[in-house]
N, C-alpha and C. Protein backbone atom coordinates (compact mmCIF):
# COMPACT_ATOMS: atom_id res chain seq x y z
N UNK A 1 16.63 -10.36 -6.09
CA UNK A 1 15.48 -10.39 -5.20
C UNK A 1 14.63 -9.14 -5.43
N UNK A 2 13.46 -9.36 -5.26
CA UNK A 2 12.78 -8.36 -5.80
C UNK A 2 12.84 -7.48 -4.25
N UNK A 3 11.92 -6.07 -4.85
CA UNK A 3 12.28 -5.16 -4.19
C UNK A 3 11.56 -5.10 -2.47
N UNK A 4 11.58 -4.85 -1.40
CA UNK A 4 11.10 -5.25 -0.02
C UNK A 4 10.50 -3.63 0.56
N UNK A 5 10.84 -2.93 0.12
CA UNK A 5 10.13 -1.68 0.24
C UNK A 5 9.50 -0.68 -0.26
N UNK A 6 7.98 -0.52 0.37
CA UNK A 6 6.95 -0.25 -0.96
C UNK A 6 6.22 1.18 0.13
N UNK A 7 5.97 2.04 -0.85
CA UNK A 7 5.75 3.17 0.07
C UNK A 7 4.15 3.65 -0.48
N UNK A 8 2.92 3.98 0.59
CA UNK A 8 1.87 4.75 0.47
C UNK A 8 1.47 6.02 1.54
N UNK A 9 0.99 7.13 0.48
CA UNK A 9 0.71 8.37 0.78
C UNK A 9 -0.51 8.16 0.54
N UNK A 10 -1.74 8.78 1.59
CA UNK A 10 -2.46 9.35 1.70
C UNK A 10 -2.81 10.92 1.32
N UNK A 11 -4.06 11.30 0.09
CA UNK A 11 -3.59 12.44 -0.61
C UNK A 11 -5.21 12.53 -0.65
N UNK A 12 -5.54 14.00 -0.13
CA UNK A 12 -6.88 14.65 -0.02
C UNK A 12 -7.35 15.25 -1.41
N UNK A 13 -8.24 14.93 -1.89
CA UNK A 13 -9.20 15.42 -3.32
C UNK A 13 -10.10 16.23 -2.42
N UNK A 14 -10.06 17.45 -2.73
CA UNK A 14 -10.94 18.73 -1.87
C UNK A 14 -12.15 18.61 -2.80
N UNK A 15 -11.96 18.66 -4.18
CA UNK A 15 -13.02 18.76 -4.86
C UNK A 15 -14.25 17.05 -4.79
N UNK A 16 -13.21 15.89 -4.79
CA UNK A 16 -14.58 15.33 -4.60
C UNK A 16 -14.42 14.50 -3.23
N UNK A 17 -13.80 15.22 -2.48
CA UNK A 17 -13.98 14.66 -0.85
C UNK A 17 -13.92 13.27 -0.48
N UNK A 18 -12.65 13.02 -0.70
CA UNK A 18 -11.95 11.65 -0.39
C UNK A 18 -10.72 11.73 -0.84
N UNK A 19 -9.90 10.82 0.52
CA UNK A 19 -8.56 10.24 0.78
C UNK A 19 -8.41 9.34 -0.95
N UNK A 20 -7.39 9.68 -1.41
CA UNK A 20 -6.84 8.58 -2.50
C UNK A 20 -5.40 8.44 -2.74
N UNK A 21 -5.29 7.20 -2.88
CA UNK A 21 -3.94 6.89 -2.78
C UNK A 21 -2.69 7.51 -3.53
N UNK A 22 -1.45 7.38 -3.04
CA UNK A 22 -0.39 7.56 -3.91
C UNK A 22 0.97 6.28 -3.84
N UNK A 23 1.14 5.26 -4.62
CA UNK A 23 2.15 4.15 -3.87
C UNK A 23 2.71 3.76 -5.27
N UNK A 24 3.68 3.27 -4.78
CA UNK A 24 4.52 2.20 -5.58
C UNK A 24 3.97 0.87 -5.68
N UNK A 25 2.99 0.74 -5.12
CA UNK A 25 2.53 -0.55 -5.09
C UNK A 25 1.81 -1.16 -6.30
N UNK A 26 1.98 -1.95 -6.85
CA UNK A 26 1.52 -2.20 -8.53
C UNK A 26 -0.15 -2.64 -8.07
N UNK A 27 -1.68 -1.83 -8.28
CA UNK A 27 -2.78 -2.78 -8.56
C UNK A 27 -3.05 -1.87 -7.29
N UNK A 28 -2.43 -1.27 -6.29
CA UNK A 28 -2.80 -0.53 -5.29
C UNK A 28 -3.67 0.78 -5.86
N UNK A 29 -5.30 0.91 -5.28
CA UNK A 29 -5.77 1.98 -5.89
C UNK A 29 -6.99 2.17 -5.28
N UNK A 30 -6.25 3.06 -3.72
CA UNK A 30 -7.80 3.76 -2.88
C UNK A 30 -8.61 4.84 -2.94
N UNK A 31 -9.65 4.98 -2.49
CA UNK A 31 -10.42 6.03 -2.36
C UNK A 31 -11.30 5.93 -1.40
N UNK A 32 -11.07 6.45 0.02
CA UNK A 32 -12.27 6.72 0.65
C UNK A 32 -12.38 7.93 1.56
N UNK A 33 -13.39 7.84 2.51
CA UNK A 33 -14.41 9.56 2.28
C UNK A 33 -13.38 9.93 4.11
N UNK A 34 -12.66 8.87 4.51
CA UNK A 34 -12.45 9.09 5.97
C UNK A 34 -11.33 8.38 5.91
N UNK A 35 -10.12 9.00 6.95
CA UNK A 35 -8.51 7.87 6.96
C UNK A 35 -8.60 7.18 7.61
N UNK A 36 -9.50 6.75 8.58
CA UNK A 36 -9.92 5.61 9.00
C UNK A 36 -9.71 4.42 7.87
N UNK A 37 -10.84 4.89 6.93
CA UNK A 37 -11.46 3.17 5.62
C UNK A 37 -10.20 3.13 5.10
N UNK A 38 -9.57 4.32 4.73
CA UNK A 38 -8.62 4.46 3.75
C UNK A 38 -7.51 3.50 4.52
N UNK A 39 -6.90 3.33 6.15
CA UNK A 39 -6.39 2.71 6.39
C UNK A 39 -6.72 1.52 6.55
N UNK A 40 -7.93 1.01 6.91
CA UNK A 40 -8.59 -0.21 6.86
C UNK A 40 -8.43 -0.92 5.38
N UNK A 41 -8.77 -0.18 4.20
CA UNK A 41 -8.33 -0.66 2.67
C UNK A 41 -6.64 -0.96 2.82
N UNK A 42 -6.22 -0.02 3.09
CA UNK A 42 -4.73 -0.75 2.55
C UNK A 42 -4.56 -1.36 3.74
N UNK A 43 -4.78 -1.48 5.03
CA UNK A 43 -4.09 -2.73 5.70
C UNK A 43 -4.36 -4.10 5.12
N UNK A 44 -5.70 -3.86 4.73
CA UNK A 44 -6.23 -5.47 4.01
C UNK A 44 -5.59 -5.80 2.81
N UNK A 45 -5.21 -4.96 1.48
CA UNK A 45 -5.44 -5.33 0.51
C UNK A 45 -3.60 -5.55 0.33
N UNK A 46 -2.96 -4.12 0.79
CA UNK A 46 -1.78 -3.84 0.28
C UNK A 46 -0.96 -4.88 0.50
N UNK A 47 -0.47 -5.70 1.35
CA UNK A 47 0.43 -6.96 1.87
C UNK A 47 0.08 -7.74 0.76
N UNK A 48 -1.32 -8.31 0.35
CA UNK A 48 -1.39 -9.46 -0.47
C UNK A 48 -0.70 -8.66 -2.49
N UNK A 49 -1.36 -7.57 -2.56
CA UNK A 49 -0.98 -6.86 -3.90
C UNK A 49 0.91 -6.65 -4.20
N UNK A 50 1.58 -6.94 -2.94
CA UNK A 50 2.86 -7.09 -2.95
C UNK A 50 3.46 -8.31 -3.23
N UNK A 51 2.59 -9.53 -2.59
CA UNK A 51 2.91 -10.45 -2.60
C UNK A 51 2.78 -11.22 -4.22
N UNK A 52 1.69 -10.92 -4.71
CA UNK A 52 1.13 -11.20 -6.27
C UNK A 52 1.29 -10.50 -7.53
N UNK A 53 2.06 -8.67 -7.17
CA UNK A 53 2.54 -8.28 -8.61
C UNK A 53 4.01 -7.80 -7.86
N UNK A 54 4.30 -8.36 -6.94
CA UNK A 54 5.98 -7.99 -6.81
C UNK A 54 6.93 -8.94 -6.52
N UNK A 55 6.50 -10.08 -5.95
CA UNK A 55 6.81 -11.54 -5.80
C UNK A 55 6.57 -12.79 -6.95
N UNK A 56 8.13 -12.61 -7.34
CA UNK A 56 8.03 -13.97 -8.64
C UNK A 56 8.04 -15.67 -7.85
N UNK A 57 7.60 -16.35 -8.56
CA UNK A 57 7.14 -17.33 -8.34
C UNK A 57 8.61 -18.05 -8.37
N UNK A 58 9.67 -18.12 -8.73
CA UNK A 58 10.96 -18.72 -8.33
C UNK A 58 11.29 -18.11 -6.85
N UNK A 59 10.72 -16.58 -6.79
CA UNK A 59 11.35 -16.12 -5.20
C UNK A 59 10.70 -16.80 -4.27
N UNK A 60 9.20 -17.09 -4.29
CA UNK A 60 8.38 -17.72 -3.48
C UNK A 60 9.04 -19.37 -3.41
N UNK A 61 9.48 -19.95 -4.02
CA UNK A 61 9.81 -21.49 -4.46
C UNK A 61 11.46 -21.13 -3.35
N UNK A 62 12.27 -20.11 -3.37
CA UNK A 62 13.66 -20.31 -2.87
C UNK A 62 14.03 -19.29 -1.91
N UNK A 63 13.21 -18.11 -1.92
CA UNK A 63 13.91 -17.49 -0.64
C UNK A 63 12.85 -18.20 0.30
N UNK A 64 13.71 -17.99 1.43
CA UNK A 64 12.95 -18.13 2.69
C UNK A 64 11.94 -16.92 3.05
N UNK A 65 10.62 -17.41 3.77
CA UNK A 65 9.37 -16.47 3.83
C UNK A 65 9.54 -15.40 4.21
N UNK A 66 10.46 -15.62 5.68
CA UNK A 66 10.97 -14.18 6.32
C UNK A 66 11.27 -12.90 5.51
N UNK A 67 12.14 -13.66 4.32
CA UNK A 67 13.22 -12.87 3.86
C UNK A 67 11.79 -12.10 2.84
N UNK A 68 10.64 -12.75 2.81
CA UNK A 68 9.65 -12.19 1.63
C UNK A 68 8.49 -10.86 2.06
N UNK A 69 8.95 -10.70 3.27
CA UNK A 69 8.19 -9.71 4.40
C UNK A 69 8.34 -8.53 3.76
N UNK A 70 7.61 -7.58 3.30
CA UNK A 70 7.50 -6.13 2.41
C UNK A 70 7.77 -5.29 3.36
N UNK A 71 7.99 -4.20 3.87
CA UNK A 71 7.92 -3.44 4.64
C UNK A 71 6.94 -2.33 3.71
N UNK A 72 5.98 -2.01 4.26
CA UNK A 72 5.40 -0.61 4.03
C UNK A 72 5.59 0.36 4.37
N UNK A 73 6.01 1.44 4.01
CA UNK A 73 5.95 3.17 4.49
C UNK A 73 4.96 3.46 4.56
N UNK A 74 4.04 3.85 5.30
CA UNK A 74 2.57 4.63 5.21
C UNK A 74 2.82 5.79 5.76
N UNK A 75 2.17 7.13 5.15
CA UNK A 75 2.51 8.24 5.73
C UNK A 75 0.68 8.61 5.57
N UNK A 76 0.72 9.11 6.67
CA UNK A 76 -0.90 9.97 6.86
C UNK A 76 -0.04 11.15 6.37
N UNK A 77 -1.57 11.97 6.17
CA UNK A 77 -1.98 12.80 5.62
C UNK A 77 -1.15 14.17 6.75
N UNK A 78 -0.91 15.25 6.16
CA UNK A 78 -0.89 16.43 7.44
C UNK A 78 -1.56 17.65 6.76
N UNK A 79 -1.99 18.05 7.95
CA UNK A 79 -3.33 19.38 7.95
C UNK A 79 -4.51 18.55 8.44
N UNK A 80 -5.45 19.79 8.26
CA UNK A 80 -6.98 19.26 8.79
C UNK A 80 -7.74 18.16 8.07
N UNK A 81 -7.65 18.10 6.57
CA UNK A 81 -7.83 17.10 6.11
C UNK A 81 -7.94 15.73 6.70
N UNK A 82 -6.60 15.43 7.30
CA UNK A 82 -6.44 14.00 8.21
C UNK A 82 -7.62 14.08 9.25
């Protein structure tokens, strides 16, 4: 079974002023100016990018859906940055 836990860091670029990602997530790849968007991007995108480069198409056909639920780690940022 493929793997169910996928982890993203939030990581400050001082020089060109924006949140960008750090994950295990295959195709996962943010950048924005506030951790607000930055969380708004991966709530939207990250669930489906798990489902399509980490979920094989026999797992989808035989495990049960439950069992196909990713768990995400998200860690904000710490300091003023955030």
């Amino acid at each position: 079974m493929a793997k169910r836990m996928f982890s993203v860091t939030a990581l400050w670029d001082h020089k060109a002023k924006v949140f960008y990602s750090d994950s295990d997530i295959i195709g996962l790849h943010i950048e924005a100016a506030t951790i607000e968007a930055f969380e708004e991007v991966m709530m939207d995108v990250a669930p489906g990018l798990v489902m399509s480069n980490h979920v094989s198409k026999a797992e989808l056909e035989s495990v049960a859906p439950v069992d196909l639920i990713p768990a995400i780690l998200w860690q904000r940022p710490a300091g003023k940055a955030a």
